[in-house]
Protein backbone atom coordinates (compact mmCIF):
# COMPACT_ATOMS: atom_id res chain seq x y z
CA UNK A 1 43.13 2.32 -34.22
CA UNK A 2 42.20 -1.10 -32.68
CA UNK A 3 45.80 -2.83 -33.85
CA UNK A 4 47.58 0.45 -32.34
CA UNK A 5 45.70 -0.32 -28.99
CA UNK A 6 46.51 -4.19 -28.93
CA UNK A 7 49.69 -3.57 -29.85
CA UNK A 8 50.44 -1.35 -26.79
CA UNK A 9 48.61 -4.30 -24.75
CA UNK A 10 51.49 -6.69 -24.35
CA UNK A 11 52.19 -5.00 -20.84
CA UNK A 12 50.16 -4.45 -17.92
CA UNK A 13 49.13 -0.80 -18.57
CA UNK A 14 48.38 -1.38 -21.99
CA UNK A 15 45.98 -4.25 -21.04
CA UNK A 16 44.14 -1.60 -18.48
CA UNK A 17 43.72 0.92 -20.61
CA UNK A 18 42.23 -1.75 -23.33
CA UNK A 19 39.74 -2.82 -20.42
CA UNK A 20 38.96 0.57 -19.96
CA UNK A 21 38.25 1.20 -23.62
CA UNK A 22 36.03 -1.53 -23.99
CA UNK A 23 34.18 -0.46 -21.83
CA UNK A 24 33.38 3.12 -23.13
CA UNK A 25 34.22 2.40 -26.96
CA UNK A 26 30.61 1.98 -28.34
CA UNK A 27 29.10 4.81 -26.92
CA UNK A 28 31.79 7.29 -27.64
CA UNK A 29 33.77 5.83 -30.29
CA UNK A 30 33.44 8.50 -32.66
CA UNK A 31 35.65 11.07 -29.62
CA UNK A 32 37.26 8.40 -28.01
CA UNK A 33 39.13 8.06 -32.11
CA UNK A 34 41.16 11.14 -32.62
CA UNK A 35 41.49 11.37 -28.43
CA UNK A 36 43.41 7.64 -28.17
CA UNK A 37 45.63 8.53 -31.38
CA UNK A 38 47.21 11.24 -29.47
CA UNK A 39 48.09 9.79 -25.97
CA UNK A 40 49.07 6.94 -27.71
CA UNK A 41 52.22 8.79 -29.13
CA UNK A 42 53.36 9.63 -25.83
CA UNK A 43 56.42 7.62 -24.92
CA UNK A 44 55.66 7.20 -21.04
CA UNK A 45 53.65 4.56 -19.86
CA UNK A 46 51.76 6.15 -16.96
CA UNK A 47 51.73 9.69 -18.46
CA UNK A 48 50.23 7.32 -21.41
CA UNK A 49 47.68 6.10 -18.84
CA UNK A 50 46.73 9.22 -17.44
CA UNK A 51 46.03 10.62 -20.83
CA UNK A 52 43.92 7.84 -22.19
CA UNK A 53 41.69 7.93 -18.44
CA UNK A 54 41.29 11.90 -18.81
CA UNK A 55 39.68 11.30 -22.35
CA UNK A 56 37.64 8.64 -21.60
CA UNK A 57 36.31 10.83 -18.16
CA UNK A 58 36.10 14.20 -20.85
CA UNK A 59 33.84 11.95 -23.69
CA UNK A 60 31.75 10.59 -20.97
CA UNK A 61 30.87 14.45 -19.32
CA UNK A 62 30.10 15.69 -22.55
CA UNK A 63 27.81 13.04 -23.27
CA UNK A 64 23.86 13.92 -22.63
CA UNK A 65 22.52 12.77 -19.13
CA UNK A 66 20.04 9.70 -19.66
CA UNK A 67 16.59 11.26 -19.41
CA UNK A 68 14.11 9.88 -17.07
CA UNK A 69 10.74 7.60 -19.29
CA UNK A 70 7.55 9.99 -17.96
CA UNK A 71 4.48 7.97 -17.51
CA UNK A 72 1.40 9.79 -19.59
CA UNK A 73 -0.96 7.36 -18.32
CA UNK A 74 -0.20 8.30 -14.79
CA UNK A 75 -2.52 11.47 -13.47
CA UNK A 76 0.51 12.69 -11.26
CA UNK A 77 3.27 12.90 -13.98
CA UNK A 78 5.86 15.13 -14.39
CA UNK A 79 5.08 18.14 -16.08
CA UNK A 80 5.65 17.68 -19.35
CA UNK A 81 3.03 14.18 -19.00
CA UNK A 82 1.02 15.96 -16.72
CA UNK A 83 -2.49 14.21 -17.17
CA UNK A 84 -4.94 16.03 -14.51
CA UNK A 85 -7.34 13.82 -12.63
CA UNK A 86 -10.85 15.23 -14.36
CA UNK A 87 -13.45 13.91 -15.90
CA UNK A 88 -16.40 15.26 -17.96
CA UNK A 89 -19.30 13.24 -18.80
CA UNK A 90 -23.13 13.56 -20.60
CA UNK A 91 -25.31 11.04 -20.81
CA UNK A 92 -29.03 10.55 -21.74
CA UNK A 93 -31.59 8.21 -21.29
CA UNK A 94 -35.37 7.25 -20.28
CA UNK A 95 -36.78 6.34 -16.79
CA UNK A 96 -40.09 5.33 -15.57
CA UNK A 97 -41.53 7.12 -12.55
CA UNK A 98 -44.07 7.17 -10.06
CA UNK A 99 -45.37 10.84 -8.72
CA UNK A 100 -47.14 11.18 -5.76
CA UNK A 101 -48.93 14.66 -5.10
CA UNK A 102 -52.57 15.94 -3.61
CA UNK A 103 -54.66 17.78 -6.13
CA UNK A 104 -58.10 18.42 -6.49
CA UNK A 105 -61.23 18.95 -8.27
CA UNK A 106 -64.23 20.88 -7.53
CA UNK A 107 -67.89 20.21 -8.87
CA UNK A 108 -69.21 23.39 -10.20
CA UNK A 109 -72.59 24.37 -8.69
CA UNK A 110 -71.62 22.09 -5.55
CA UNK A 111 -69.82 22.64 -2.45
CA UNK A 112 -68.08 19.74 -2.71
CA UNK A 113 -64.04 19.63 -3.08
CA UNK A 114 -62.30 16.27 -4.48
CA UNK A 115 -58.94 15.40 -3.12
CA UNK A 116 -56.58 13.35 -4.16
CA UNK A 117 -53.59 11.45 -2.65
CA UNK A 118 -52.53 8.99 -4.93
CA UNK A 119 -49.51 7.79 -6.81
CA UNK A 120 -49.32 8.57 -10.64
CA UNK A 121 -47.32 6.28 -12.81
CA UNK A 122 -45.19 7.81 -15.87
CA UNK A 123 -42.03 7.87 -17.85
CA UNK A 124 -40.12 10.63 -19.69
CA UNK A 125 -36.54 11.50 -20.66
CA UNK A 126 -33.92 12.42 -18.28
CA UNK A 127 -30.09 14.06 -19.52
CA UNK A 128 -27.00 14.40 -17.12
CA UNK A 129 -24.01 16.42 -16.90
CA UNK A 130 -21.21 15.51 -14.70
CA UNK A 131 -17.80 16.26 -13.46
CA UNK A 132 -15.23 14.30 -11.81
CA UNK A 133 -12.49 14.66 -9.35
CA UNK A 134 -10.38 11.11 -9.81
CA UNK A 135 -8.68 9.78 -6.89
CA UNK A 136 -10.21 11.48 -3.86
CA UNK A 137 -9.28 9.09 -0.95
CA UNK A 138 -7.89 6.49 -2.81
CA UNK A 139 -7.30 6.03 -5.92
CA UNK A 140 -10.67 4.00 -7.11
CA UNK A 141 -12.46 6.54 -5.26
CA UNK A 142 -13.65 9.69 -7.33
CA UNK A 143 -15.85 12.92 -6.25
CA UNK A 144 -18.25 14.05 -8.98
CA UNK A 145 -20.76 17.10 -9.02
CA UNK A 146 -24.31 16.03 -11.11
CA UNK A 147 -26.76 18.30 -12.77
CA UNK A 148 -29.92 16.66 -14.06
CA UNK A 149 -32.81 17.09 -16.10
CA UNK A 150 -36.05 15.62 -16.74
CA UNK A 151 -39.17 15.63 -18.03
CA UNK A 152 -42.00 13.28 -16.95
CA UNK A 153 -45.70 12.49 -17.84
CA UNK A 154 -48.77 10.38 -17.03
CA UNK A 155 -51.97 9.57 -16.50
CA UNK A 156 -55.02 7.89 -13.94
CA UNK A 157 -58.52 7.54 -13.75
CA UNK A 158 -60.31 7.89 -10.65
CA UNK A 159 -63.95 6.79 -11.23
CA UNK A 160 -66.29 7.00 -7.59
CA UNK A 161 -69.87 5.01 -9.71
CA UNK A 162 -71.55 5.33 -5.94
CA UNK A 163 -70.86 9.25 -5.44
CA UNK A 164 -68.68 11.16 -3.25
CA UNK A 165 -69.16 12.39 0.34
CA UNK A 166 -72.69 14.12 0.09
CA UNK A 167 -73.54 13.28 -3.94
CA UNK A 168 -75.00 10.38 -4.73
CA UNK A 169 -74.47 10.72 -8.87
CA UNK A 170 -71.20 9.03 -9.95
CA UNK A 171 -68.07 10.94 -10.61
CA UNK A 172 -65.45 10.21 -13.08
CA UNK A 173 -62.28 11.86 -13.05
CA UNK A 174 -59.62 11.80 -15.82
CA UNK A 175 -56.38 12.20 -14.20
CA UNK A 176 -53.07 13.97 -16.32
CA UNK A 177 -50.01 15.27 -15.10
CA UNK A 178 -46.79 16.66 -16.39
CA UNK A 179 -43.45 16.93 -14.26
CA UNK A 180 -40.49 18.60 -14.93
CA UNK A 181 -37.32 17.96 -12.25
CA UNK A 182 -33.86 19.82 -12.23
CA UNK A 183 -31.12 18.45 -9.34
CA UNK A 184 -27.57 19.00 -7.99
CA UNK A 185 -26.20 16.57 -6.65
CA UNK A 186 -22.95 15.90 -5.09
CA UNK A 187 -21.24 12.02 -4.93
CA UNK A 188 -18.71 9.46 -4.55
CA UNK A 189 -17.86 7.16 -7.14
CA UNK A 190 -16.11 3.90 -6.56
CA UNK A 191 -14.53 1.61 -9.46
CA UNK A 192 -15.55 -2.21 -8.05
CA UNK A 193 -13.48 -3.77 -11.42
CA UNK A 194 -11.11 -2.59 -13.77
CA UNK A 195 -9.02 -3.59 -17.09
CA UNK A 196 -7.81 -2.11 -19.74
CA UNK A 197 -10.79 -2.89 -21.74
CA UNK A 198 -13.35 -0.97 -19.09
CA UNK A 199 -14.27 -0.39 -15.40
CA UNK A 200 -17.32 -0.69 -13.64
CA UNK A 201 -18.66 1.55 -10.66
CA UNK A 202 -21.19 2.59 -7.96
CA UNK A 203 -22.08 6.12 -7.17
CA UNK A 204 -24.02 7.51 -4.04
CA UNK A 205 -25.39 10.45 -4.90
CA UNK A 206 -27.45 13.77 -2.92
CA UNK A 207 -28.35 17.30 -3.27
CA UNK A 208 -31.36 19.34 -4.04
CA UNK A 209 -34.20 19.42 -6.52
CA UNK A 210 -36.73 21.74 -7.95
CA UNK A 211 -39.99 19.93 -9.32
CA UNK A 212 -42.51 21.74 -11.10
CA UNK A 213 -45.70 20.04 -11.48
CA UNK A 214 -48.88 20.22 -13.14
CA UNK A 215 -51.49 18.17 -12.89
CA UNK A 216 -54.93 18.23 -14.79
CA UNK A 217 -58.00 16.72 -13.59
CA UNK A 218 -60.79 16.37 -16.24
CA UNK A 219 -63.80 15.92 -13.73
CA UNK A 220 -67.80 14.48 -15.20
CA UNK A 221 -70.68 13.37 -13.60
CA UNK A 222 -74.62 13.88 -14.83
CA UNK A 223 -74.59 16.78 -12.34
CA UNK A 224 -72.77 18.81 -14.69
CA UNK A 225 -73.76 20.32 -17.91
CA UNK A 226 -70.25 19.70 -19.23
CA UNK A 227 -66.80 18.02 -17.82
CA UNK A 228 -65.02 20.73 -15.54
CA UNK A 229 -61.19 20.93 -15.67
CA UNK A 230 -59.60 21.44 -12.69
CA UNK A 231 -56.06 22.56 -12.90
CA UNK A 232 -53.45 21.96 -9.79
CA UNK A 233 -49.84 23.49 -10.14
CA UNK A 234 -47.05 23.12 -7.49
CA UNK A 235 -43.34 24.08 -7.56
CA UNK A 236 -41.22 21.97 -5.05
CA UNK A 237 -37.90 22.01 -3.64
CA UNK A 238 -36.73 18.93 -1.75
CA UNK A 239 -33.98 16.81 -1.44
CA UNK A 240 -32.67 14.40 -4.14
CA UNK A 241 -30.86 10.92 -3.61
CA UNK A 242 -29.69 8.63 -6.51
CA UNK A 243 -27.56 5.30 -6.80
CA UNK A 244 -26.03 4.52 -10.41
CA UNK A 245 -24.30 1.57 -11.25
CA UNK A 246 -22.48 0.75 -14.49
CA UNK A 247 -19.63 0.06 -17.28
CA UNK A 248 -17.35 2.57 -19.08
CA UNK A 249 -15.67 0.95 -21.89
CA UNK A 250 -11.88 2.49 -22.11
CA UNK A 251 -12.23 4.14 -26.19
CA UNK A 252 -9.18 6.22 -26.06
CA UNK A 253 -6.47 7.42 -23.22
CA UNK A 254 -9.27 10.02 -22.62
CA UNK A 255 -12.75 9.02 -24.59
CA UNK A 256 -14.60 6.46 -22.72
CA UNK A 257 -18.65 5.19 -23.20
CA UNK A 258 -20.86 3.21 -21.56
CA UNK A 259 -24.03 2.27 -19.86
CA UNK A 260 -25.61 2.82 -16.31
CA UNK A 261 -28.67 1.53 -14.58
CA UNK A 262 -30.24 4.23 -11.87
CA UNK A 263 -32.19 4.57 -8.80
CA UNK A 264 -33.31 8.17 -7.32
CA UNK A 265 -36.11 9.78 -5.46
CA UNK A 266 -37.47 12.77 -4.15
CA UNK A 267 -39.01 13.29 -0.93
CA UNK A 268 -40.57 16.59 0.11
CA UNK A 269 -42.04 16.02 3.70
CA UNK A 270 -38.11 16.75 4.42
CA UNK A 271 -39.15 20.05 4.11
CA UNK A 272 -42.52 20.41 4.96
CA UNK A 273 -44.29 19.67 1.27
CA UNK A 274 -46.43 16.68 2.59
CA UNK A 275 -47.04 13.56 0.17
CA UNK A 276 -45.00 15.23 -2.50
CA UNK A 277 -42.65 12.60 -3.48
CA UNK A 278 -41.14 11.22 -7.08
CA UNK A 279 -39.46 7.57 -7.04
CA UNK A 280 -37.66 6.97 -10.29
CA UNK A 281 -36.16 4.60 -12.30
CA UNK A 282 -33.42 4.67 -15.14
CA UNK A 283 -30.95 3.96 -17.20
CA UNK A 284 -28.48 5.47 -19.60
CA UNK A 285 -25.86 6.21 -22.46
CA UNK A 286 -23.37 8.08 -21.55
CA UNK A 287 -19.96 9.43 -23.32
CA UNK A 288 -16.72 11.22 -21.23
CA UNK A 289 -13.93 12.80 -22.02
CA UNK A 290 -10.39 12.24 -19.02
CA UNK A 291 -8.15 15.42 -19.06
């Protein structure tokens, strides 16, 4: 086929059409064969032409179109890459906390009531589920809902060797509480450094608690026969703040992991519960799965 074509390329129109078919020969070779072998037996030279442009122009239409590359990695891809911009994550973890609720204790026999303002120190486990809305904003910015849970525990001693108010016998008090806290929270998430390896973040966090607590006072003194237990319960709601920082390590195109370091509070003289208050610290595992 080639020697046919060079052949017919001594003149002018023979050395177009060879430009032409050079052009179009690798990808359509196969058509472009049995397609130059018949204009070539035409005897005119620009009939010869025409037929050899009209094949080329037929092969190339019949050819497929060139099909866009779709970006998976990006979340706004065409459909059939569509990633969507959600994130689920659970993590778990242990915090140390500080409580700070009245209670009391009453000597038996005596009209005497003993109350308490103080701050309790204790530590428990704490487990979070979140969700989050990627690229709210801008694109390091994200908007995440929180639901937490934890439990906390502790204990004090509140001795008073000289009496109380109008006894003069010592009192010793052993102090015990246990707290349980459950919070919604809504946030913004910001990603201060990323690379393919991992990111790292802040998130401002607020919402509402509920804190249930229970606190046990274990009250003796040699005005009593035996110790008298005084039990104090209180359910709260107030609000709830937090600050997380931390580093998810990239796993997967959609499993990260990482850790996170935390700072939260709750403050009920916001709405009207008086020296109820629980400042906490923590930090975290977590795992997450990107849509």
């Amino acid at each position: 086929m080639v020697n046919g074509i060079l052949a017919f390329g001594k003149g002018a129109c023979g050395r177009a059409v060879i430009l032409l078919f050079s052009l179009f020969a690798a990808p359509v070779a196969a058509d472009v064969d049995q397609k130059i072998l018949r204009c070539s037996a035409i005897a005119d030279p620009q009939q010869r032409l025409g037929c050899y442009d009209r094949a080329i122009q037929q092969t190339r239409a019949a050819s497929p179109p060139a099909q866009k590359p779709v970006d998976i990695n990006s979340k706004r891809a065409s459909p059939t890459g569509r990633r969507l911009p959600l994130r689920v994550e659970l993590g778990g973890g242990f915090q140390i906390a500080s409580v700070d609720s009245p209670f009391s204790a009453r000597l038996v026999g005596d009209p005497v009531d003993l109350a308490f303002q103080s701050f309790l120190g204790g530590r428990g486990a704490l487990g979070q589920l979140e969700i989050w809305y990627d690229g709210v904003f801008h694109d390091a910015i994200s908007l995440g809902l929180t639901y937490g849970h934890s439990r906390m525990s502790g204990d004090a001693r509140a001795d008073f060797p000289d009496g109380v108010q109008v006894i003069a016998d010592p009192v010793f008090n052993d102090i015990s509480y246990n707290a349980r806290v459950d919070s919604l929270m809504l946030g913004l998430s910001a990603t201060l450094f990323s690379s393919r390896a991992g990111s790292s973040f802040l998130s401002l966090q607020a919402g509402l608690s509920r804190l249930d607590l229970e606190t046990v006072v274990r009250t003796n003194s040699p005005l009593l026969a035996a110790p008298e237990i005084s039990v104090n319960r209180d359910t709260v709601i107030a609000p709830v703040w937090a600050v997380t920082t931390g580093y998810r390590f990239h796993l997967t195109d959609h499993w990260y992991a990482g850790a996170k370091f935390g700072l939260n509070g709750i403050n009920g003289s916001l709405f009207g519960q008086d020296g109820r208050a629980v400042w906490a610290m923590n930090s975290q595992l977590f795992a997450g799965y990107r849509f």
